[in-house]
PDB file of N, CA and C in Angstrom:
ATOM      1  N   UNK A   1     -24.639 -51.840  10.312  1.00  0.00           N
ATOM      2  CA  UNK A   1     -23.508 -51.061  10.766  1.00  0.00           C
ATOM      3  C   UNK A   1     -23.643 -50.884  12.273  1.00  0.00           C
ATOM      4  N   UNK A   2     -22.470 -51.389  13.192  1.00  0.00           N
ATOM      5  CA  UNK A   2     -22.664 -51.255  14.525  1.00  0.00           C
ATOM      6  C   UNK A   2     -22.034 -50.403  15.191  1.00  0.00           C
ATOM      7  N   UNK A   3     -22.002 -50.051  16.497  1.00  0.00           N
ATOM      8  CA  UNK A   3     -21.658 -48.563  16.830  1.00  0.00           C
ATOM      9  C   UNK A   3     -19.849 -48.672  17.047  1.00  0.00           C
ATOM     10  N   UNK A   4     -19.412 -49.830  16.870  1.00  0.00           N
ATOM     11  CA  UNK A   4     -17.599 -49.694  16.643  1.00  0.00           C
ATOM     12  C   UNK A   4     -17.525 -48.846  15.054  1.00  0.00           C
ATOM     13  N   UNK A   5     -18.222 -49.617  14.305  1.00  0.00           N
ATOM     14  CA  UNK A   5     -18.174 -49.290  12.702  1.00  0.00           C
ATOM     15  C   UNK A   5     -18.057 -47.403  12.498  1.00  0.00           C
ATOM     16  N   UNK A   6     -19.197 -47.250  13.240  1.00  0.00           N
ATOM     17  CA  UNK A   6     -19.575 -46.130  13.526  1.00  0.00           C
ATOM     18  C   UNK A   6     -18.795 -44.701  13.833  1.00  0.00           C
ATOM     19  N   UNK A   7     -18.263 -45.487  15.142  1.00  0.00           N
ATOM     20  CA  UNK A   7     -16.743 -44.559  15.392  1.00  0.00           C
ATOM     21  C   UNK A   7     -15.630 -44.848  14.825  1.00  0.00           C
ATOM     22  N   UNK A   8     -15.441 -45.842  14.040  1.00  0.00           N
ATOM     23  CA  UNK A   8     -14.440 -45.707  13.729  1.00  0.00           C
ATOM     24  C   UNK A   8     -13.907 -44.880  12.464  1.00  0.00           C
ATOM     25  N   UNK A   9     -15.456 -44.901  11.773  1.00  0.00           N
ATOM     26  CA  UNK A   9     -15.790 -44.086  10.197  1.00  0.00           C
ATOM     27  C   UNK A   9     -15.728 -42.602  10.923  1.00  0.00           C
ATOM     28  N   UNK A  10     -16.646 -41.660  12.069  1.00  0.00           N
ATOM     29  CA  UNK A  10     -16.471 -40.761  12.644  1.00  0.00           C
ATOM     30  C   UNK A  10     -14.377 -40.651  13.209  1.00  0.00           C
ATOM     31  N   UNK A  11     -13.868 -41.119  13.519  1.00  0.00           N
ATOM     32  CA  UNK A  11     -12.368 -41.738  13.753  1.00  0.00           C
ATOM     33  C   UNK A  11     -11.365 -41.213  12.577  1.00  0.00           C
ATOM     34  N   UNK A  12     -11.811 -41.836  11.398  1.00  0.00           N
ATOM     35  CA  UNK A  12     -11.369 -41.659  10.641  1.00  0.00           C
ATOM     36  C   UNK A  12     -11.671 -40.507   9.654  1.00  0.00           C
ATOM     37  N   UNK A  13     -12.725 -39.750   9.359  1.00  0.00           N
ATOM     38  CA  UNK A  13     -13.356 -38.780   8.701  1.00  0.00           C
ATOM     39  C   UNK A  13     -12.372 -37.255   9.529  1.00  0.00           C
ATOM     40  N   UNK A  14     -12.484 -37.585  10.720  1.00  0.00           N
ATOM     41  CA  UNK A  14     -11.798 -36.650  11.825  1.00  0.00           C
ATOM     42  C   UNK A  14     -10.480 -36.644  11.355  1.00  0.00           C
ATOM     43  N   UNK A  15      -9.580 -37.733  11.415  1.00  0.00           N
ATOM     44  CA  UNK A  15      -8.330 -37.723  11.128  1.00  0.00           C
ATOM     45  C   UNK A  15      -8.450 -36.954   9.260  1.00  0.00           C
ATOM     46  N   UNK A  16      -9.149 -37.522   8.726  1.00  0.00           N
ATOM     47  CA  UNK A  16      -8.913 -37.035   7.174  1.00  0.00           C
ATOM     48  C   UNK A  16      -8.311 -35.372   7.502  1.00  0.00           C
ATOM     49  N   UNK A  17      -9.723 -34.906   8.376  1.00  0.00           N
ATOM     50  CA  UNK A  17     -10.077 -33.487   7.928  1.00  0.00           C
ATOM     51  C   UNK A  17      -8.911 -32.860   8.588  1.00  0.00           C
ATOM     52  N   UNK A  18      -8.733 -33.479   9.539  1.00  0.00           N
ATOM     53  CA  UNK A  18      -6.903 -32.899  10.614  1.00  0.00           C
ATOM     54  C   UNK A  18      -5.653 -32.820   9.434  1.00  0.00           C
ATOM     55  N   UNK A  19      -5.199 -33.729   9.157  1.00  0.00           N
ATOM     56  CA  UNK A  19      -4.533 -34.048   8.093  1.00  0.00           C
ATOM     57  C   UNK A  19      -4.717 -33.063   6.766  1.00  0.00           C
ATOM     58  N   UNK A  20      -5.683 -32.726   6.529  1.00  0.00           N
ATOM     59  CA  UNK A  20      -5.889 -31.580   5.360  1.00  0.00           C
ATOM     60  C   UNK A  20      -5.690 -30.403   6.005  1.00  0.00           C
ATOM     61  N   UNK A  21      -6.243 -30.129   7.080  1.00  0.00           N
ATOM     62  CA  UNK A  21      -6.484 -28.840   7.828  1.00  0.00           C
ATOM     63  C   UNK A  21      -4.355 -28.632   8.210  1.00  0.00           C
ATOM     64  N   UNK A  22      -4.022 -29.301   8.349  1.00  0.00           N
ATOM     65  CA  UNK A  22      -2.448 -29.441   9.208  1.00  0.00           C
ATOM     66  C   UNK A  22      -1.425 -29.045   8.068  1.00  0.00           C
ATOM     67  N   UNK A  23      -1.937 -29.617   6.342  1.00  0.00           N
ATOM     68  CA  UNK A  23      -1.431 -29.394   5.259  1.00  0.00           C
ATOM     69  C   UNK A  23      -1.492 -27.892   4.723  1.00  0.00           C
ATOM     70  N   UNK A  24      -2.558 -27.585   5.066  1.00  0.00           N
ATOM     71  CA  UNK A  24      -3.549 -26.360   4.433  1.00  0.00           C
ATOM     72  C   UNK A  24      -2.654 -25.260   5.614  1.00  0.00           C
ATOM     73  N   UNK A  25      -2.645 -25.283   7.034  1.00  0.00           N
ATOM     74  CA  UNK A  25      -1.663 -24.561   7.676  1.00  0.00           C
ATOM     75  C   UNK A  25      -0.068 -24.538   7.394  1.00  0.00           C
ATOM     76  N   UNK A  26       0.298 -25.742   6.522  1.00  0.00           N
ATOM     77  CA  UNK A  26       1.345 -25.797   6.285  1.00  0.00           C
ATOM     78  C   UNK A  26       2.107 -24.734   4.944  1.00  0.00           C
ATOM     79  N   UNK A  27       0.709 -24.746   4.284  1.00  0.00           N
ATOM     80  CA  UNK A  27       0.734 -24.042   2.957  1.00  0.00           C
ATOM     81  C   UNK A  27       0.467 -22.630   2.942  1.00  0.00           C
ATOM     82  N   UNK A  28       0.279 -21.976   4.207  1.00  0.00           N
ATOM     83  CA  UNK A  28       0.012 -21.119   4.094  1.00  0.00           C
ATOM     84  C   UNK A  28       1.365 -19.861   4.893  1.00  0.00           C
ATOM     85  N   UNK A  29       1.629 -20.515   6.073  1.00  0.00           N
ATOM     86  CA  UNK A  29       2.811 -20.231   6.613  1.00  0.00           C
ATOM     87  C   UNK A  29       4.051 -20.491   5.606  1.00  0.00           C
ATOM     88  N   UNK A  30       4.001 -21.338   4.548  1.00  0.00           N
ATOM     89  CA  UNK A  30       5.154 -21.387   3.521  1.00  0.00           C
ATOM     90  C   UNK A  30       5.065 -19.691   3.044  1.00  0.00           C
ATOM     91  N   UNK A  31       3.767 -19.734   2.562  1.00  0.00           N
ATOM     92  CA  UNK A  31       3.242 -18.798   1.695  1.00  0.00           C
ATOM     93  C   UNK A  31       3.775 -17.277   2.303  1.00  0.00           C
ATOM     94  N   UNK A  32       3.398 -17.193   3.288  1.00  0.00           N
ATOM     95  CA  UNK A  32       3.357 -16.093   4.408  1.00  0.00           C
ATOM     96  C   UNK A  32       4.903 -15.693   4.530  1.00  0.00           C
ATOM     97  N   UNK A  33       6.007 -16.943   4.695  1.00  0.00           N
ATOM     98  CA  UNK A  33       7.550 -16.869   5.016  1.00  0.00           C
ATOM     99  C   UNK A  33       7.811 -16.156   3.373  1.00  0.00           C
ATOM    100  N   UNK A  34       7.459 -16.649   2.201  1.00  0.00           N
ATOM    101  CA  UNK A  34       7.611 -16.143   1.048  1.00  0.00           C
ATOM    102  C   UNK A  34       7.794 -15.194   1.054  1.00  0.00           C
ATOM    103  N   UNK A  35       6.004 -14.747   0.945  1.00  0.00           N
ATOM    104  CA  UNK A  35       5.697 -13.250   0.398  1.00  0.00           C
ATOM    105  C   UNK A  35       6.407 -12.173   1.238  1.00  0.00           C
ATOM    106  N   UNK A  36       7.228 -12.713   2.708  1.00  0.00           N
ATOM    107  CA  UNK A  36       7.355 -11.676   3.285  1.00  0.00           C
ATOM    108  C   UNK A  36       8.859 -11.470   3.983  1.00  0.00           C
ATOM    109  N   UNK A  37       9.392 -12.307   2.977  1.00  0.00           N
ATOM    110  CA  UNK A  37      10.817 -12.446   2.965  1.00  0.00           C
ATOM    111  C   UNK A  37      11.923 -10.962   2.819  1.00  0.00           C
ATOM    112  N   UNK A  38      11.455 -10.009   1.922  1.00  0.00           N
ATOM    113  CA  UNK A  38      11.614  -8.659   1.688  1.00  0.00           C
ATOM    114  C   UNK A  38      11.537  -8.050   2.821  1.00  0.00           C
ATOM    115  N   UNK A  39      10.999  -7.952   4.122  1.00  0.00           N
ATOM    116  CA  UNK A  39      10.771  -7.427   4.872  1.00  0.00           C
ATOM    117  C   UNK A  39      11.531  -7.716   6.272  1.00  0.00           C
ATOM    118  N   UNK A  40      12.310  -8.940   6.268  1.00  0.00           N
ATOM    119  CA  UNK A  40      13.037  -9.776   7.515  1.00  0.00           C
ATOM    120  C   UNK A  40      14.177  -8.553   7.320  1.00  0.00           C
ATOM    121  N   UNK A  41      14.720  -8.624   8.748  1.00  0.00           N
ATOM    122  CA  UNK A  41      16.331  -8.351   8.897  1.00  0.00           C
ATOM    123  C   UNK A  41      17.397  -9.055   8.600  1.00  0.00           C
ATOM    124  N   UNK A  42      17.328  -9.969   8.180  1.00  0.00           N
ATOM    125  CA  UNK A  42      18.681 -10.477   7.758  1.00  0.00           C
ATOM    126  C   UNK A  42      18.289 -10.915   6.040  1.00  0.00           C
ATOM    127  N   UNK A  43      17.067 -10.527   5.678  1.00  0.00           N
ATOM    128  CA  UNK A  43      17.014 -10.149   3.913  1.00  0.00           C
ATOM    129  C   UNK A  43      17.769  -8.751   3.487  1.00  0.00           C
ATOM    130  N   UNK A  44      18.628  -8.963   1.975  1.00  0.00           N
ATOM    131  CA  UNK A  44      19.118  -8.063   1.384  1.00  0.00           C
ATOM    132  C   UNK A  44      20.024  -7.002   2.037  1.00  0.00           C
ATOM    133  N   UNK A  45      20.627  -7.965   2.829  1.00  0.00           N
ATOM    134  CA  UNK A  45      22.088  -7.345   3.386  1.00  0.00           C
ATOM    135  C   UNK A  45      21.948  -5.775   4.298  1.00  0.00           C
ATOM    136  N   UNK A  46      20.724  -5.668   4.752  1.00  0.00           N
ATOM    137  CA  UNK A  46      20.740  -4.190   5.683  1.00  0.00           C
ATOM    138  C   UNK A  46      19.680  -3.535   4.705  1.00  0.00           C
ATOM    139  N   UNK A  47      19.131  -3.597   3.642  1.00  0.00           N
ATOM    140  CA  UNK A  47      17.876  -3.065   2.632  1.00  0.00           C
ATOM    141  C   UNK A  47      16.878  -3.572   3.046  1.00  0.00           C
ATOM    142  N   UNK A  48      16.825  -4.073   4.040  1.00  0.00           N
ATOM    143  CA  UNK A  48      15.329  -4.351   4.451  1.00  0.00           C
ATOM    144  C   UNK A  48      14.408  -3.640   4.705  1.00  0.00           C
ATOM    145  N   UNK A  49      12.973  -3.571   5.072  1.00  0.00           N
ATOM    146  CA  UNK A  49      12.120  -2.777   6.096  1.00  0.00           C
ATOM    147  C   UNK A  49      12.395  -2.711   7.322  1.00  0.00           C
ATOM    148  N   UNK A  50      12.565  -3.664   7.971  1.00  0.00           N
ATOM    149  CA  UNK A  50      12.917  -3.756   9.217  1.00  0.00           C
ATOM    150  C   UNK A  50      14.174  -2.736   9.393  1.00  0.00           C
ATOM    151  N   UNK A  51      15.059  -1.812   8.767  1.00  0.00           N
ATOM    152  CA  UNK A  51      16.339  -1.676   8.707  1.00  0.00           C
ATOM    153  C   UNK A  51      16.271   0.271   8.679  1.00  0.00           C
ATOM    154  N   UNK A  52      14.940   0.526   8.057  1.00  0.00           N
ATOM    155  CA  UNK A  52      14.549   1.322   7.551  1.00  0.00           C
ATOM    156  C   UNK A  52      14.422   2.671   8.581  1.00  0.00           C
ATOM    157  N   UNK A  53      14.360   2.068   9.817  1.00  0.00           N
ATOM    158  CA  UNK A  53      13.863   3.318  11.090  1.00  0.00           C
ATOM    159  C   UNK A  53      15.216   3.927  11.436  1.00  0.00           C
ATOM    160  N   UNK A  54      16.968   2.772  11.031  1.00  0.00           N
ATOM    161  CA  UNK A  54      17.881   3.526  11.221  1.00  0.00           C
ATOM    162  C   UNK A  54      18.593   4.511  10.424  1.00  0.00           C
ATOM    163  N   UNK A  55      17.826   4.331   8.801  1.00  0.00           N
ATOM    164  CA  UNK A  55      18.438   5.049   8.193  1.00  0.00           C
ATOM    165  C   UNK A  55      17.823   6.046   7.988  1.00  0.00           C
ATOM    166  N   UNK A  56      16.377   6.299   8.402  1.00  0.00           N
ATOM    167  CA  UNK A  56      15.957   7.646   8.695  1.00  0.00           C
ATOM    168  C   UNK A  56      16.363   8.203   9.825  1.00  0.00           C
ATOM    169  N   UNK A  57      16.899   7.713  10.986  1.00  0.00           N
ATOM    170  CA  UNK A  57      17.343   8.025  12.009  1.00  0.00           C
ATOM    171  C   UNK A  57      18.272   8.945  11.455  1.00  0.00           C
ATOM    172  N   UNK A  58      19.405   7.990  10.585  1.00  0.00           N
ATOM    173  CA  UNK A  58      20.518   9.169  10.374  1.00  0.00           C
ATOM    174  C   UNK A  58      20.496  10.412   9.282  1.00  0.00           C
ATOM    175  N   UNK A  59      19.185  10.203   8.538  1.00  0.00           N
ATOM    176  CA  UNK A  59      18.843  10.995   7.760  1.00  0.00           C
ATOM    177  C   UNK A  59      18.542  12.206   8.321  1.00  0.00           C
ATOM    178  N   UNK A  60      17.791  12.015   9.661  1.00  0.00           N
ATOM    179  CA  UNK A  60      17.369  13.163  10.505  1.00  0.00           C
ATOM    180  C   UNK A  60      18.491  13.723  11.270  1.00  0.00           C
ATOM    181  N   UNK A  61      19.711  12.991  11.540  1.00  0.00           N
ATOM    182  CA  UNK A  61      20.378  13.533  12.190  1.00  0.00           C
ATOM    183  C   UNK A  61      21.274  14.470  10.833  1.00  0.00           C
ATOM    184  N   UNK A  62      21.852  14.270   9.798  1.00  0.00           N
ATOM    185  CA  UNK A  62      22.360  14.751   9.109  1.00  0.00           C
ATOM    186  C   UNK A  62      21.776  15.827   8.610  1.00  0.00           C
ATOM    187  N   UNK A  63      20.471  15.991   8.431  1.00  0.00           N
ATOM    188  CA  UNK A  63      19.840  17.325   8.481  1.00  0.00           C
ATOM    189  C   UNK A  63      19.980  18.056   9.359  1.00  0.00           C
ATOM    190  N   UNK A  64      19.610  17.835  10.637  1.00  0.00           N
ATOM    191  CA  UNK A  64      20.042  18.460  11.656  1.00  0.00           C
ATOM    192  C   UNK A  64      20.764  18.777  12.130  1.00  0.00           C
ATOM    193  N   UNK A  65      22.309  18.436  11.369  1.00  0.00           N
ATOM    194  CA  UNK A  65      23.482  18.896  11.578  1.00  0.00           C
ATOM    195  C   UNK A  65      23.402  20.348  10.383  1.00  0.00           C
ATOM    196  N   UNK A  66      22.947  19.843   8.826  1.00  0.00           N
ATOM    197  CA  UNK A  66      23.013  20.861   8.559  1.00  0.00           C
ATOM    198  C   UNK A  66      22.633  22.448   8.300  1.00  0.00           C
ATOM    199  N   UNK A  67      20.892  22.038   9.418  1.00  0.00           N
ATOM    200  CA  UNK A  67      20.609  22.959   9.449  1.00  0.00           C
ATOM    201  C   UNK A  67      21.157  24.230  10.645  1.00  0.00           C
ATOM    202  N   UNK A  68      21.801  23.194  11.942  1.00  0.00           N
ATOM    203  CA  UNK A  68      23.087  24.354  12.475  1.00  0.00           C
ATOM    204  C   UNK A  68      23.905  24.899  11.810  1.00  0.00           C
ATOM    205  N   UNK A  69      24.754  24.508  10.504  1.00  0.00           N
ATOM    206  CA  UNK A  69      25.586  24.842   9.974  1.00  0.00           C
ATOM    207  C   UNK A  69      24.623  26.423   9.374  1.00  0.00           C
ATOM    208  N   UNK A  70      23.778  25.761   8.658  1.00  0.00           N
ATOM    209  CA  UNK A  70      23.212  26.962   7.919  1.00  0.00           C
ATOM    210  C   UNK A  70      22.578  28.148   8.828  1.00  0.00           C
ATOM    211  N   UNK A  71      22.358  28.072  10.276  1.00  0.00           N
ATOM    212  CA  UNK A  71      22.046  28.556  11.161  1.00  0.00           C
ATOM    213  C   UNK A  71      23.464  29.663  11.616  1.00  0.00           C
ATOM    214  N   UNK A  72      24.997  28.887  11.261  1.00  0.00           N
ATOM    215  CA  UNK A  72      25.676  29.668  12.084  1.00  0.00           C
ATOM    216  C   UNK A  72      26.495  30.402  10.921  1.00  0.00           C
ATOM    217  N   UNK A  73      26.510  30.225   9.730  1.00  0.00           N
ATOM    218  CA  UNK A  73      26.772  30.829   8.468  1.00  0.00           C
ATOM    219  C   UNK A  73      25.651  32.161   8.294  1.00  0.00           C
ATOM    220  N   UNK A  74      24.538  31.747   8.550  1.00  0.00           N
ATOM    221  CA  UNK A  74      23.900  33.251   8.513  1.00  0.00           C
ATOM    222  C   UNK A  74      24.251  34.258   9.825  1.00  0.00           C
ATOM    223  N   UNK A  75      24.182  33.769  11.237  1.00  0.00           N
ATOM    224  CA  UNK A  75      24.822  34.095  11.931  1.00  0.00           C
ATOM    225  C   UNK A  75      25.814  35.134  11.105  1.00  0.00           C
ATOM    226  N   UNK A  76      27.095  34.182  10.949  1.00  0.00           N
ATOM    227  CA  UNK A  76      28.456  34.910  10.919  1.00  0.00           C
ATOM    228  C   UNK A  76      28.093  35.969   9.454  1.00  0.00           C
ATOM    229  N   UNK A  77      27.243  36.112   8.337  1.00  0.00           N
ATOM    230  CA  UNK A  77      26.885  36.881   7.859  1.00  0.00           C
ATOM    231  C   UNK A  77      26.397  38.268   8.267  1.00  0.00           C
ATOM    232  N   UNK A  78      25.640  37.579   9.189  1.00  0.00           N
ATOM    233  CA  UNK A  78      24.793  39.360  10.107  1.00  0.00           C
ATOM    234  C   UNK A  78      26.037  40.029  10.275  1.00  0.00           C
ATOM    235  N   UNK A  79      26.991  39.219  11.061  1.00  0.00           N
ATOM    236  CA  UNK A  79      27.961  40.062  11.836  1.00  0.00           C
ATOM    237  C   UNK A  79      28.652  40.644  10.948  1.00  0.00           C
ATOM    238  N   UNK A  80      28.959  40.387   9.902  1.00  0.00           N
ATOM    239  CA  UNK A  80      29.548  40.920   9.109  1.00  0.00           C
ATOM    240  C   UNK A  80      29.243  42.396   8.575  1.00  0.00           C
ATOM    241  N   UNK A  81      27.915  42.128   7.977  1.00  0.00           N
ATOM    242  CA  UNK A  81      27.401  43.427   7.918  1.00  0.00           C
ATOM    243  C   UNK A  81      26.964  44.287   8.703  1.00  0.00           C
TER     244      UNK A  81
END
């Protein structure tokens, strides 16, 4: 075995392991887009996670509207009595 033989078996052993390694990244980023499809913004029409910080946003604001309300109802109670 002479030293072309040599590199070319080193040449080729290299390419194998690229080629698996390139597949094996391929399979995993599939995997990854999958499992985590639930979580994108343009999954499930606005039900996403990603979607999630505005509807607590307005959750907080709608409380906070009604806790003025309940703020100016006791108000107008005091005065009453």
């Amino acid at each position: 075995m002479g030293p072309g033989e040599i590199v070319g078996l080193v040449v080729g052993v290299l390419t194998i392991i690229g080629i698996l390694l390139a597949a094996l990244g391929w399979f995993v980023k599939q995997k990854i887009r999958e499992f985590t499809y639930q979580i994108q913004p343009t999954a499930n029409g606005g039900k996403s996670l990603a979607d999630l910080h505005k509807k607590v946003d307005r959750v907080c604001d709608d409380i906070t509207m009604l806790k003025r309300a309940v703020i100016q109802i006791e108000d107008d109670i005091e005065e009453l009595r």
